[in-house]
N, C-alpha and C. Protein backbone atom coordinates (compact mmCIF):
# COMPACT_ATOMS: atom_id res chain seq x y z
N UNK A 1 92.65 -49.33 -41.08
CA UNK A 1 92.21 -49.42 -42.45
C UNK A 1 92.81 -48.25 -43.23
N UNK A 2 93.16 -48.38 -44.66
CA UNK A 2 93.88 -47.58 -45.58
C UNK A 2 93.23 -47.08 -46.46
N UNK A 3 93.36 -45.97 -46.50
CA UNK A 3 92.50 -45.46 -48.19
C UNK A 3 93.31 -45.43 -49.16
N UNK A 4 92.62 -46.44 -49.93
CA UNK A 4 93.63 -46.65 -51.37
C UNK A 4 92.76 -45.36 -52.63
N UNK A 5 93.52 -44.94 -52.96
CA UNK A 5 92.75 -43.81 -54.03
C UNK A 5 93.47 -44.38 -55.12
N UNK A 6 91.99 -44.10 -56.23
CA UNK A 6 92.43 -44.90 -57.41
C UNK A 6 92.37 -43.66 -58.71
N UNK A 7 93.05 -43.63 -59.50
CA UNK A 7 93.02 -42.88 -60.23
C UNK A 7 92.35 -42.90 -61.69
N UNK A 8 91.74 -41.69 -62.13
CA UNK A 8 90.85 -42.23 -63.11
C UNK A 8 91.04 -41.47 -64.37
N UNK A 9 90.94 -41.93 -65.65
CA UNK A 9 91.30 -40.66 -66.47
C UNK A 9 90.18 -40.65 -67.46
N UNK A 10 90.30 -39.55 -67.95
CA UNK A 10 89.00 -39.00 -69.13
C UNK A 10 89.53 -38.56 -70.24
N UNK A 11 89.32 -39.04 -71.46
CA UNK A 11 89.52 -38.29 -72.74
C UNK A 11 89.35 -36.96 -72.77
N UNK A 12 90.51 -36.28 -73.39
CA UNK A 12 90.66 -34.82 -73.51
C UNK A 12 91.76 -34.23 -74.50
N UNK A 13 92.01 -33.21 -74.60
CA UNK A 13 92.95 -32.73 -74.79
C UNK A 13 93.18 -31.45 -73.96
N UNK A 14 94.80 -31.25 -73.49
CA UNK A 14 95.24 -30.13 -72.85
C UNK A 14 95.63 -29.24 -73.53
N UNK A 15 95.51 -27.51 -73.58
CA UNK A 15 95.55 -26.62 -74.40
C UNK A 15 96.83 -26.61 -74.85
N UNK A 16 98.14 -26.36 -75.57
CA UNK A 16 99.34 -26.78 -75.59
C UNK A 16 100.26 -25.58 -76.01
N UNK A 17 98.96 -24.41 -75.37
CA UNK A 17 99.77 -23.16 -74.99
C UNK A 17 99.82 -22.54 -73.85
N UNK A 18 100.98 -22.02 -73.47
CA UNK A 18 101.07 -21.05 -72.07
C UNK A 18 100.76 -19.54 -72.03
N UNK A 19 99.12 -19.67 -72.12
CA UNK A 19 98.91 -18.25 -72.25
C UNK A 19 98.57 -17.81 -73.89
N UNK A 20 97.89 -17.28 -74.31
CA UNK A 20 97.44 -17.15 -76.11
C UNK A 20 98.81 -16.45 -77.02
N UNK A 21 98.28 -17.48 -77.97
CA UNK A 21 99.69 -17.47 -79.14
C UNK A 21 99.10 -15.72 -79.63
N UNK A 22 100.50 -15.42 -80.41
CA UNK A 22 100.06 -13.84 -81.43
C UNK A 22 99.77 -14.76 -82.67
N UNK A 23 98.48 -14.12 -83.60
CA UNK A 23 98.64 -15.33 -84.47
C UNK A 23 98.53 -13.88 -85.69
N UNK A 24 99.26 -14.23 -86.75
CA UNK A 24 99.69 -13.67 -87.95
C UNK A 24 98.36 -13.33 -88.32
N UNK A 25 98.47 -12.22 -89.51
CA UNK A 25 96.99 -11.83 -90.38
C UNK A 25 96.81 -12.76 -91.22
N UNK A 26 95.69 -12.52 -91.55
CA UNK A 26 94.96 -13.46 -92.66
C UNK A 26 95.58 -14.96 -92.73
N UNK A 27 94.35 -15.73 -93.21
CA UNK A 27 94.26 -16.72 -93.27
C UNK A 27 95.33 -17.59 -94.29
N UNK A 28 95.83 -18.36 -93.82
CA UNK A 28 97.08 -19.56 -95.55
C UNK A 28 96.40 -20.63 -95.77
N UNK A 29 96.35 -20.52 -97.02
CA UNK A 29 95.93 -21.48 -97.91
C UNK A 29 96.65 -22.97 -97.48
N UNK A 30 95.70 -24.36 -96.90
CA UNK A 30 96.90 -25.17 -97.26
C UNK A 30 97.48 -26.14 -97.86
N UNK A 31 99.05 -26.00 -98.10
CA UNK A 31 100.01 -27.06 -98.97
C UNK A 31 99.20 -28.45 -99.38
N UNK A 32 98.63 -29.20 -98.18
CA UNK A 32 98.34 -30.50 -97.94
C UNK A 32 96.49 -30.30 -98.15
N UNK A 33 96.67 -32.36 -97.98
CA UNK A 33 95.14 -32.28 -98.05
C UNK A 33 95.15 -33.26 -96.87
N UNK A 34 94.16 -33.25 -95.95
CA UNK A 34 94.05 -34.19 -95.53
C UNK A 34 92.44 -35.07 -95.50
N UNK A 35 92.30 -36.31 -94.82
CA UNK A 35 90.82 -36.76 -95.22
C UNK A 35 89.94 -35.82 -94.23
N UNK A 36 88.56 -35.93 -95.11
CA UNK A 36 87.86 -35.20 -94.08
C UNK A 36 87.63 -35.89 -92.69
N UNK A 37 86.76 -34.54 -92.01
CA UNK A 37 86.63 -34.98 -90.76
C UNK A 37 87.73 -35.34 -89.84
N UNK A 38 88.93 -34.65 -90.46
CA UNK A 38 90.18 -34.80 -89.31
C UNK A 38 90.51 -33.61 -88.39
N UNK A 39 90.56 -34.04 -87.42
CA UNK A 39 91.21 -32.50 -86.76
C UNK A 39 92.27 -32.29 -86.14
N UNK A 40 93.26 -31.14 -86.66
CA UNK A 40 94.26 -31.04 -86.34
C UNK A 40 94.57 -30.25 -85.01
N UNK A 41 94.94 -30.40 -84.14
CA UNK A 41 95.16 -29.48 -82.82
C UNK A 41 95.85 -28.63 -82.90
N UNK A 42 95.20 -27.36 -82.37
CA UNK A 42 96.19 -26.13 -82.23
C UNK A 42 97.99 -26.79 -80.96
N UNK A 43 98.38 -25.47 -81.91
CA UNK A 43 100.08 -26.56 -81.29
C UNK A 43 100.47 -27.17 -82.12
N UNK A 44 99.97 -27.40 -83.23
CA UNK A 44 100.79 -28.29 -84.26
C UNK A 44 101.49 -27.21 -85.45
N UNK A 45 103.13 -28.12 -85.77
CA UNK A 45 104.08 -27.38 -85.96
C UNK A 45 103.54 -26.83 -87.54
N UNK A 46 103.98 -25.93 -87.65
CA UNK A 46 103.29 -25.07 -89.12
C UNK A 46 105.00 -24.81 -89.74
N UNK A 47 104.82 -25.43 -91.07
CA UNK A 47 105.92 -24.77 -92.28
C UNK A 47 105.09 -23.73 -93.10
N UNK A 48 105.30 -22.30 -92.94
CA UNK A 48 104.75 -20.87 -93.50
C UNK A 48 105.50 -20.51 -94.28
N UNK A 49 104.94 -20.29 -95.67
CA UNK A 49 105.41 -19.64 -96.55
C UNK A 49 104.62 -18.00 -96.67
N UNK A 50 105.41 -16.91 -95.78
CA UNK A 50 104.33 -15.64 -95.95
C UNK A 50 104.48 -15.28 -97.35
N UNK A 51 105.31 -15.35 -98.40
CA UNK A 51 104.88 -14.66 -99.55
C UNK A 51 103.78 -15.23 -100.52
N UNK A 52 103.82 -16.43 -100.65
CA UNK A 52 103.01 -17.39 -101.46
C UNK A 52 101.42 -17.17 -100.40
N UNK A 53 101.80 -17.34 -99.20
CA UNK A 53 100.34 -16.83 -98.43
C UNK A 53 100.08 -18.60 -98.45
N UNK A 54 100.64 -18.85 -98.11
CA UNK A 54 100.47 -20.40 -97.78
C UNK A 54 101.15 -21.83 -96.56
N UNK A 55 100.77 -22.48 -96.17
CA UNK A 55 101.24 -23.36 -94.72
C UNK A 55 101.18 -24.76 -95.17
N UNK A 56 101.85 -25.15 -94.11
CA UNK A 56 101.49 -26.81 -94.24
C UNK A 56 101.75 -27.39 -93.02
N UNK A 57 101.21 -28.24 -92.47
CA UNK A 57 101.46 -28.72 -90.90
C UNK A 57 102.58 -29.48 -91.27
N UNK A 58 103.73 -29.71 -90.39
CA UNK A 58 104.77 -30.51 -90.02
C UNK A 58 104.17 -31.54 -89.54
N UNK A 59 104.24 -33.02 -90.36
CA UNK A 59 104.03 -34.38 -89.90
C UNK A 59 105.04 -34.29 -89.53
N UNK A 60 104.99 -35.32 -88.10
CA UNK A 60 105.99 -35.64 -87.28
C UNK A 60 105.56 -36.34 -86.06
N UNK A 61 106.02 -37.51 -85.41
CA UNK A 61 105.86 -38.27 -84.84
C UNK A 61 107.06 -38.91 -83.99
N UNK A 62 106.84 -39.12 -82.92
CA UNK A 62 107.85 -40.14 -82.22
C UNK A 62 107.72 -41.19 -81.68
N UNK A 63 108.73 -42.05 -81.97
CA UNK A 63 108.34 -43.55 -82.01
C UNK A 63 108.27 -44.06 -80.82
N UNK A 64 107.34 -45.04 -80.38
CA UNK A 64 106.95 -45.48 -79.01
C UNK A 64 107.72 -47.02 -78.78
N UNK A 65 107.54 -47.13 -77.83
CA UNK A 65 108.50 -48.91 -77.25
C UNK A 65 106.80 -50.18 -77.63
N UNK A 66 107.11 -50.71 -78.10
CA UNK A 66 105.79 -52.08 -78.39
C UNK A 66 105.46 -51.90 -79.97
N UNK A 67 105.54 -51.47 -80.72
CA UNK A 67 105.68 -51.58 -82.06
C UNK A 67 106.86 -52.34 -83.19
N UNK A 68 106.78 -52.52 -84.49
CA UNK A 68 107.99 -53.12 -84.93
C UNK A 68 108.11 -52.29 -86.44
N UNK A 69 108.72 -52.47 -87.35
CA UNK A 69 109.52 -51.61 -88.23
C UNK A 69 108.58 -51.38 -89.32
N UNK A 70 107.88 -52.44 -89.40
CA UNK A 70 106.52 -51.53 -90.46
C UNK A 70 105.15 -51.32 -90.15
N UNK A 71 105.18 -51.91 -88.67
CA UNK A 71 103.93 -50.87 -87.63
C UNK A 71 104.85 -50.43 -86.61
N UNK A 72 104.78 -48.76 -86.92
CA UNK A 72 105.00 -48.04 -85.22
C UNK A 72 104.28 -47.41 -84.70
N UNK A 73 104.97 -48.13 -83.50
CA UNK A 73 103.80 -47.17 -81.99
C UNK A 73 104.32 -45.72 -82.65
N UNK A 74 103.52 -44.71 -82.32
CA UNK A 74 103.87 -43.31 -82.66
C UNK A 74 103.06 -42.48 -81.97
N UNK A 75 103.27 -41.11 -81.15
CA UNK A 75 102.92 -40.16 -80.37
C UNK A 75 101.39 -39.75 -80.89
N UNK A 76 100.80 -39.91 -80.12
CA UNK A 76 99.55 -39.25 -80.54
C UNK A 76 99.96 -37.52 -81.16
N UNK A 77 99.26 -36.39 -81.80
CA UNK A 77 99.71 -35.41 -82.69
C UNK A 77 100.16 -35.36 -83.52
N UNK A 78 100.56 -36.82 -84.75
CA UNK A 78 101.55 -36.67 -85.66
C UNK A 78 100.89 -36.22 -86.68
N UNK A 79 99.74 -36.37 -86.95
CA UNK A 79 99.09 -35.78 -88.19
C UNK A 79 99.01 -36.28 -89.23
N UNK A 80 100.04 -38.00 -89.45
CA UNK A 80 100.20 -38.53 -90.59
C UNK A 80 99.33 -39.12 -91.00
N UNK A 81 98.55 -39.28 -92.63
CA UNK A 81 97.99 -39.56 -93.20
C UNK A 81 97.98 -41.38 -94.22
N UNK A 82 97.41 -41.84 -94.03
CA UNK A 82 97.38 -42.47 -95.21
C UNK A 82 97.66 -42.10 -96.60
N UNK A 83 98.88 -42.95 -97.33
CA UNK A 83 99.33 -41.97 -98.95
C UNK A 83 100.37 -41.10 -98.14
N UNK A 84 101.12 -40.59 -97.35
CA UNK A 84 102.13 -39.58 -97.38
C UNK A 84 103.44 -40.50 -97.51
N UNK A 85 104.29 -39.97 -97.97
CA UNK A 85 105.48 -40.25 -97.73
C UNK A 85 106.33 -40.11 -96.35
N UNK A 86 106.92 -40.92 -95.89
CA UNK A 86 107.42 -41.00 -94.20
C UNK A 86 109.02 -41.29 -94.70
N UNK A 87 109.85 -40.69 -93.57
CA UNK A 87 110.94 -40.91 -93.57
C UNK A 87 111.20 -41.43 -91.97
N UNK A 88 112.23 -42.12 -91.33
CA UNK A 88 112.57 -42.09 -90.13
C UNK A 88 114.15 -40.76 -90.10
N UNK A 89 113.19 -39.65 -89.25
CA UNK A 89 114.22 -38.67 -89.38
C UNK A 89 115.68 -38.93 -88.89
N UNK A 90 117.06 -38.47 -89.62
CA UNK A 90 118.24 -39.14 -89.90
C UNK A 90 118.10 -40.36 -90.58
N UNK A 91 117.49 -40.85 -90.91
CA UNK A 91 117.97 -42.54 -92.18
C UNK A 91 118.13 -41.40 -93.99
N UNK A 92 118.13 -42.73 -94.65
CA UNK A 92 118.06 -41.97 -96.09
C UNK A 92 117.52 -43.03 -96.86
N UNK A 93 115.87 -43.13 -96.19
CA UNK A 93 115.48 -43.80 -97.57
C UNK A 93 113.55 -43.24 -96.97
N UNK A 94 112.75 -43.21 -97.81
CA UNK A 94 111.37 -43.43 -97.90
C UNK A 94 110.53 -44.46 -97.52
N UNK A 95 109.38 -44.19 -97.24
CA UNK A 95 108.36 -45.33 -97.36
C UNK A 95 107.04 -44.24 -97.47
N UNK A 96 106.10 -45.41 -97.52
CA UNK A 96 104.89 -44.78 -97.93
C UNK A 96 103.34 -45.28 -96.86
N UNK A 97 103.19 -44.14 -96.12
CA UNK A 97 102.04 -44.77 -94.73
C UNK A 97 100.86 -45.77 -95.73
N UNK A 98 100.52 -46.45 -95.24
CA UNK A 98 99.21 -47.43 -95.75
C UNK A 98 98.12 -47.54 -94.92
N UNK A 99 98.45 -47.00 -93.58
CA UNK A 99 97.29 -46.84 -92.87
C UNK A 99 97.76 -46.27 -91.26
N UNK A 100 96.64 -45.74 -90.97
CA UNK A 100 96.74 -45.26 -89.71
C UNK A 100 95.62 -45.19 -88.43
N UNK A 101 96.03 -45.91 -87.14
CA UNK A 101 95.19 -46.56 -86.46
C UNK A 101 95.22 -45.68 -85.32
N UNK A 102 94.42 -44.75 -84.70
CA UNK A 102 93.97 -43.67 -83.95
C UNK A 102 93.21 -44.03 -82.68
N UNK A 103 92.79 -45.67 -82.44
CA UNK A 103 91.90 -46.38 -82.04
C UNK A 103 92.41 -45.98 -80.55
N UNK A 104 93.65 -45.93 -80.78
CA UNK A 104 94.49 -46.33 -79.06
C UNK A 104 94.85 -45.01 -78.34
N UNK A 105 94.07 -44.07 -77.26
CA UNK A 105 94.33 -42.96 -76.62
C UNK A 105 95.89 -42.52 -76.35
N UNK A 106 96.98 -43.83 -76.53
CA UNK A 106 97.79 -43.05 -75.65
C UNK A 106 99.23 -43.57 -77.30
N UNK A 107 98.53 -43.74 -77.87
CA UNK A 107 99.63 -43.76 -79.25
C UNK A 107 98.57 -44.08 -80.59
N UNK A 108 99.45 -44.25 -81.78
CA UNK A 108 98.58 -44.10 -82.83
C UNK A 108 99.80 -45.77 -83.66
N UNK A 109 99.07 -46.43 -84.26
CA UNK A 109 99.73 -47.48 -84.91
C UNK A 109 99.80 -46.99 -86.86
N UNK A 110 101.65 -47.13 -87.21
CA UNK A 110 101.49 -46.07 -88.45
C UNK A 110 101.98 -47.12 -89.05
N UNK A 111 101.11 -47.88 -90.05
CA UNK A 111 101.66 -48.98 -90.58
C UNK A 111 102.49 -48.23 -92.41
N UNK A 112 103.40 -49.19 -92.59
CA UNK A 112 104.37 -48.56 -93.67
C UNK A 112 104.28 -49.63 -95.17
N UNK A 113 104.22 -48.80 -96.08
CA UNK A 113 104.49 -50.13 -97.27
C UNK A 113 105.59 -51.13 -97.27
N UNK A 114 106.87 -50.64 -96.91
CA UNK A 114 107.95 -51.30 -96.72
C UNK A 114 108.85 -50.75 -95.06
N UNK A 115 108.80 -51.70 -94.25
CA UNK A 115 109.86 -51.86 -92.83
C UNK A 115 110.53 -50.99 -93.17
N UNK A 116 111.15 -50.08 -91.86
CA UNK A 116 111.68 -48.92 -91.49
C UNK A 116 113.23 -49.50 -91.01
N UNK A 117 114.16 -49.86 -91.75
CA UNK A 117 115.41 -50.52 -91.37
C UNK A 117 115.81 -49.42 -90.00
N UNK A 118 116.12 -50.44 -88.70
CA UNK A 118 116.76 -49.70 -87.43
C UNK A 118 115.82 -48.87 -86.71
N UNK A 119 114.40 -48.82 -87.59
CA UNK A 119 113.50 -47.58 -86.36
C UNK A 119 113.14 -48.75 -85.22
N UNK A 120 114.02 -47.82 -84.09
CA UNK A 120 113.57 -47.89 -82.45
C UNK A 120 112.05 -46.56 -81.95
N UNK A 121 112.65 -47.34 -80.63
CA UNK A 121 111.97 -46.64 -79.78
C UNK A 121 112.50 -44.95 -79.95
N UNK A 122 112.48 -44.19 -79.83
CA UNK A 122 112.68 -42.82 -79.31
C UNK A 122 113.39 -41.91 -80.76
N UNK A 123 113.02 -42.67 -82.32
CA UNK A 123 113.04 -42.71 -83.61
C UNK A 123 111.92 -41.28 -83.42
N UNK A 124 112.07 -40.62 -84.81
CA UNK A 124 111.11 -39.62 -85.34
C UNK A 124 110.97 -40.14 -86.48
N UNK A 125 109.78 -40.17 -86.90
CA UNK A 125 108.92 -40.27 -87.94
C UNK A 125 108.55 -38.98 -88.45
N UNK A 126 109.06 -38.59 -89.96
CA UNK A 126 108.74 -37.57 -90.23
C UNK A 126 108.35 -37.60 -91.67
N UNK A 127 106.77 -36.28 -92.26
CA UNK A 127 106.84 -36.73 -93.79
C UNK A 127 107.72 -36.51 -94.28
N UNK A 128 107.65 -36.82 -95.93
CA UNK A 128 109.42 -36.30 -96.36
C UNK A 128 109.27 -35.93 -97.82
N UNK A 129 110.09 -35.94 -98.42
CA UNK A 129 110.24 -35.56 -99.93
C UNK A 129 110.74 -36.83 -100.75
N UNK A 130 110.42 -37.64 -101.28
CA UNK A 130 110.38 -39.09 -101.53
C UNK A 130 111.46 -38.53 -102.32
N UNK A 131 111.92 -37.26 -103.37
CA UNK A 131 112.95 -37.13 -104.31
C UNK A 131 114.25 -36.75 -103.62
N UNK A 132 114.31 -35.88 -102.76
CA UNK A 132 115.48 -35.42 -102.06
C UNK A 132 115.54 -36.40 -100.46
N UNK A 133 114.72 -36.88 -100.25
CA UNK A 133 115.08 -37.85 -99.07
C UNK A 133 115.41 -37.49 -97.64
N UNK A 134 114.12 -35.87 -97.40
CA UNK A 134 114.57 -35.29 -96.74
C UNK A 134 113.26 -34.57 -96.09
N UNK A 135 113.13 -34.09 -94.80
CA UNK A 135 111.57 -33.78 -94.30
C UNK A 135 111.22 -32.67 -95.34
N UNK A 136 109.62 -33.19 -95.35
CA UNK A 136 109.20 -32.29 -96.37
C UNK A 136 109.13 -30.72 -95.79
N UNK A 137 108.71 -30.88 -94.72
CA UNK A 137 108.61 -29.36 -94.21
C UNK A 137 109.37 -28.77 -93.42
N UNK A 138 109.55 -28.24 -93.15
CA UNK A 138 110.27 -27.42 -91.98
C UNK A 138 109.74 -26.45 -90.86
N UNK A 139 109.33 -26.70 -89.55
CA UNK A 139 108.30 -25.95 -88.90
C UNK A 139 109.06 -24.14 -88.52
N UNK A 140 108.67 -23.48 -88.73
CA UNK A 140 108.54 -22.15 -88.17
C UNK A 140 107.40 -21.47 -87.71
N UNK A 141 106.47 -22.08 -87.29
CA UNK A 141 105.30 -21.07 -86.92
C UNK A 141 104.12 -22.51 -86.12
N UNK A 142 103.75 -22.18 -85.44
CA UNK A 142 102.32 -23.21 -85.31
C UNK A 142 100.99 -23.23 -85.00
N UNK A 143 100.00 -23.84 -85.08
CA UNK A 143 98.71 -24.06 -85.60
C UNK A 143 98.38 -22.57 -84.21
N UNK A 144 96.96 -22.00 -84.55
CA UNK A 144 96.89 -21.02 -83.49
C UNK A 144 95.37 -21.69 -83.05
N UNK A 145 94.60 -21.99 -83.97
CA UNK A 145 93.74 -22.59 -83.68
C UNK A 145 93.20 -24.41 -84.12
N UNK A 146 92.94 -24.98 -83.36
CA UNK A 146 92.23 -26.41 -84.04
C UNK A 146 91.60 -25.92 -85.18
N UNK A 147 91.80 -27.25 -85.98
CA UNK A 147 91.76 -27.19 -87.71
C UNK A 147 90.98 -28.53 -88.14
N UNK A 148 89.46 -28.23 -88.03
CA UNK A 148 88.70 -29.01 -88.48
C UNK A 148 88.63 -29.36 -90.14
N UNK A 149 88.67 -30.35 -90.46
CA UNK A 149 88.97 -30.74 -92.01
C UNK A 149 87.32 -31.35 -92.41
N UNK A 150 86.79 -29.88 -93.20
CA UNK A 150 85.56 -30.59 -93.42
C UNK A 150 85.55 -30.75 -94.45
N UNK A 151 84.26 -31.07 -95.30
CA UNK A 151 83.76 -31.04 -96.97
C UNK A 151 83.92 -30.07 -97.99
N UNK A 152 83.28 -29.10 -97.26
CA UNK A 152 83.11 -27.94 -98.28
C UNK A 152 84.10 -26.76 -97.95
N UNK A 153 84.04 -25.67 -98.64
CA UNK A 153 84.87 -24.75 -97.97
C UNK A 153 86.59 -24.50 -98.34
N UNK A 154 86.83 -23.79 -97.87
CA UNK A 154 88.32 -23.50 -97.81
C UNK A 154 89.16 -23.68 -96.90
N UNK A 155 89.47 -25.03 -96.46
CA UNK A 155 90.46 -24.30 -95.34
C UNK A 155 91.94 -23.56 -95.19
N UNK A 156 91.77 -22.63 -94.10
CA UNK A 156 92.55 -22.04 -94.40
C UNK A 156 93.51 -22.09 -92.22
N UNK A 157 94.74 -21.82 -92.40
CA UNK A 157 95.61 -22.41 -91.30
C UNK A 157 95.53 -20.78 -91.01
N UNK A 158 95.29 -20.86 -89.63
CA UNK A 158 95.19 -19.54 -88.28
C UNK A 158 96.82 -20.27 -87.52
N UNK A 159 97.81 -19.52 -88.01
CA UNK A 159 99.30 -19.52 -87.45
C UNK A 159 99.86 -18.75 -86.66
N UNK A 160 100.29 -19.17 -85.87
CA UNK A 160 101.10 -18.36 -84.88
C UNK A 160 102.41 -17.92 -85.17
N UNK A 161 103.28 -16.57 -85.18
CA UNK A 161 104.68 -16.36 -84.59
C UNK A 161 105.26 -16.40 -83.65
N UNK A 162 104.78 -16.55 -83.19
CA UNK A 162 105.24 -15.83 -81.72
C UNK A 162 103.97 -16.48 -80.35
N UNK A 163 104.44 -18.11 -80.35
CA UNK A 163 103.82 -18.40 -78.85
C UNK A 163 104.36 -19.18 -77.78
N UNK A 164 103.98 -19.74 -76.99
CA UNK A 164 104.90 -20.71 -75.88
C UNK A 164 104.29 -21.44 -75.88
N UNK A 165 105.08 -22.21 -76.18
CA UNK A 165 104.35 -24.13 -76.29
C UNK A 165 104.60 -24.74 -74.55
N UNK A 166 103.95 -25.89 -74.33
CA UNK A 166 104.08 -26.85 -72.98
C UNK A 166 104.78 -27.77 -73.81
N UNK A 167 105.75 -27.96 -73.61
CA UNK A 167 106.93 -29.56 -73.83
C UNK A 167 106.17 -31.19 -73.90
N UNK A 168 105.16 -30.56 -72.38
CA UNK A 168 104.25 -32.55 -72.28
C UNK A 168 103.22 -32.40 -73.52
N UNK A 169 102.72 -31.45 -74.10
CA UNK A 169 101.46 -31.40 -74.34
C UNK A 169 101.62 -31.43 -75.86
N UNK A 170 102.74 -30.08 -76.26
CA UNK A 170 102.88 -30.32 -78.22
C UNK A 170 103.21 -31.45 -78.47
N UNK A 171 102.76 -31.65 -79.71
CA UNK A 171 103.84 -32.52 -80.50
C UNK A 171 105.54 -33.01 -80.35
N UNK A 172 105.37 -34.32 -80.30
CA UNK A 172 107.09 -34.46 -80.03
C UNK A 172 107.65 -33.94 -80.84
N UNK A 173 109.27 -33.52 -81.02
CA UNK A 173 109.79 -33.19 -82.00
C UNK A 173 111.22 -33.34 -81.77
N UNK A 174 111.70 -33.33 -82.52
CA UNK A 174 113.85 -33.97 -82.63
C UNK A 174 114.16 -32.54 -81.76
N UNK A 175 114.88 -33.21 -81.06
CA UNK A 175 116.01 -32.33 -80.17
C UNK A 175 116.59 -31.04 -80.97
N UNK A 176 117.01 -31.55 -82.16
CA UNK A 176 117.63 -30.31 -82.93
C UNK A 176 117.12 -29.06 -83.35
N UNK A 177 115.73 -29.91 -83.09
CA UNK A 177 114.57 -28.33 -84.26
C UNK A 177 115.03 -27.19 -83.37
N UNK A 178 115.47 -27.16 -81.87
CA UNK A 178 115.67 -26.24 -80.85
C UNK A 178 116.92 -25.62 -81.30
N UNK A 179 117.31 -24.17 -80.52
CA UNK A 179 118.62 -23.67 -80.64
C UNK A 179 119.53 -24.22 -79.79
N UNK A 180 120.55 -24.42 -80.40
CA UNK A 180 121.80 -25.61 -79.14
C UNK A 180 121.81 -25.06 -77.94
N UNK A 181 121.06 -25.92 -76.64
CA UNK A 181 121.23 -25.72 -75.48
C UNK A 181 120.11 -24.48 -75.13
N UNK A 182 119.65 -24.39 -75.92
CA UNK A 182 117.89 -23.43 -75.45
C UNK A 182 116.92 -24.02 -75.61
N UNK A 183 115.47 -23.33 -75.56
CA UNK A 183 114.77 -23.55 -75.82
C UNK A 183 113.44 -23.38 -76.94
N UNK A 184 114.24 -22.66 -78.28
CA UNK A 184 113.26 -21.77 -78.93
C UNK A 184 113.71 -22.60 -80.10
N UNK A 185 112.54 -22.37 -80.99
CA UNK A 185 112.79 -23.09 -82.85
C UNK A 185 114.06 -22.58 -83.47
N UNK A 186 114.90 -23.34 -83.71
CA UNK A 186 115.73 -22.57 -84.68
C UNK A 186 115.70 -21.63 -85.97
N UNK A 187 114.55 -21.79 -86.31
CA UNK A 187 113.40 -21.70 -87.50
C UNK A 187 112.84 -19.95 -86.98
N UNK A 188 112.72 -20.04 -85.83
CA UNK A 188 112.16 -18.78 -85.04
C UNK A 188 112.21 -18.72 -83.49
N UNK A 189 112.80 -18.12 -83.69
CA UNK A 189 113.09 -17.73 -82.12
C UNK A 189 111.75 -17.49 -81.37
N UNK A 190 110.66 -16.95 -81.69
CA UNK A 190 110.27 -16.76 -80.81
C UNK A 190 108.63 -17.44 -80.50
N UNK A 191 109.00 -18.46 -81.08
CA UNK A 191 108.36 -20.24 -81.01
C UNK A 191 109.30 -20.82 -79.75
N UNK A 192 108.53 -20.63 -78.65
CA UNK A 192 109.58 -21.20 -77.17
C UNK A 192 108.63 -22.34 -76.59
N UNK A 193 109.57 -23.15 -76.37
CA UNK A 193 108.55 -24.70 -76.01
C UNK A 193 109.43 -24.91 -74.42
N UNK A 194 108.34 -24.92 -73.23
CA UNK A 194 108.75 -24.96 -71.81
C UNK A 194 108.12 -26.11 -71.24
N UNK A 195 108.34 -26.46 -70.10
CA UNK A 195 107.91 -27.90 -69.19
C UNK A 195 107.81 -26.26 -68.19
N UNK A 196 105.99 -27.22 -67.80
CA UNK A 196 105.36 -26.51 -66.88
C UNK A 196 104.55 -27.06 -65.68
């Protein structure tokens, strides 16, 4: 007789740092709004503006296999909202999210006002700048702590300079954001994302 072991899994999230980020002073105001009651996970990519004293999370997403051009499968972490503007990173045109379906543990369904001409599988979904046709943000820094989106209040983004991301665990992100043939943000060096 054989012991078959079966495997079982539990809702969670894994921390999606190696060891605690350095996280910058004081608190940034931020760029975006999102609906309440959302929460953003520490590990998510931050565009920092230190003089203005202000952030904005990098929407960004990667496209999954079982979806089609104006619903995509997309990576759980993308952060995208209903109302943002989406680009498929490298194309040159816009669309506008209409809804977003969170229902499914192991992807998120990002439906679009108008089909995503050519988005495949292994596509980035990124927000964008509906006028210049181009990601709205640019990550250099990321989230240091989870970012509960409540009612009242201010929120304000706890950012990191300087931490080591896990590869399985952040947010997907385009090959390029890296330095050619390393492993660190081009944006900042010393934003290093490893498989552990």
């Amino acid at each position: 007789m054989a012991i078959k072991f079966e495997r079982t899994t539990y809702p969670g999230n894994m921390n999606a740092f190696w060891r605690e980020p350095k996280v910058m002073p004081g608190g940034y105001a931020m760029k975006q709004t999102f609906p309440v009651g959302e929460v953003i996970l520490r590990g998510a990519f931050v565009a920092l503006d230190v003089d203005a004293m202000e952030a904005a999370i990098v929407k960004v997403g990667k496209v999954l296999a079982g979806g089609t051009t104006s619903a995509a499968r997309v990576s759980k972490r993308n952060n995208l909202c209903p109302g943002d503007t989406v680009m498929k990173v490298g194309g040159d045109s816009t669309t506008t999210v209409k809804s977003v379906d969170r229902s499914n543990p192991d992807y998120d369904v990002i439906e679009v006002a108008t089909a995503i001409t050519g988005l495949a599988e292994g596509d980035f979904l990124q927000e964008a700048d509906a006028n210049s046709k181009a990601p709205k943000y640019v990550a250099n820094a990321v989230l240091a702590a989870d970012l509960e989106i409540r009612k009242g209040g201010l929120p304000t983004i706890d950012a990191s300079h300087d931490a080591i991301l896990l590869k399985a665990v952040c947010t997907p992100f385009p090959a390029d954001w890296l330095v050619e043939g390393g492993f660190c943000l081009k944006t900042n060096p010393n934003i290093i994302i490893i498989n552990q």
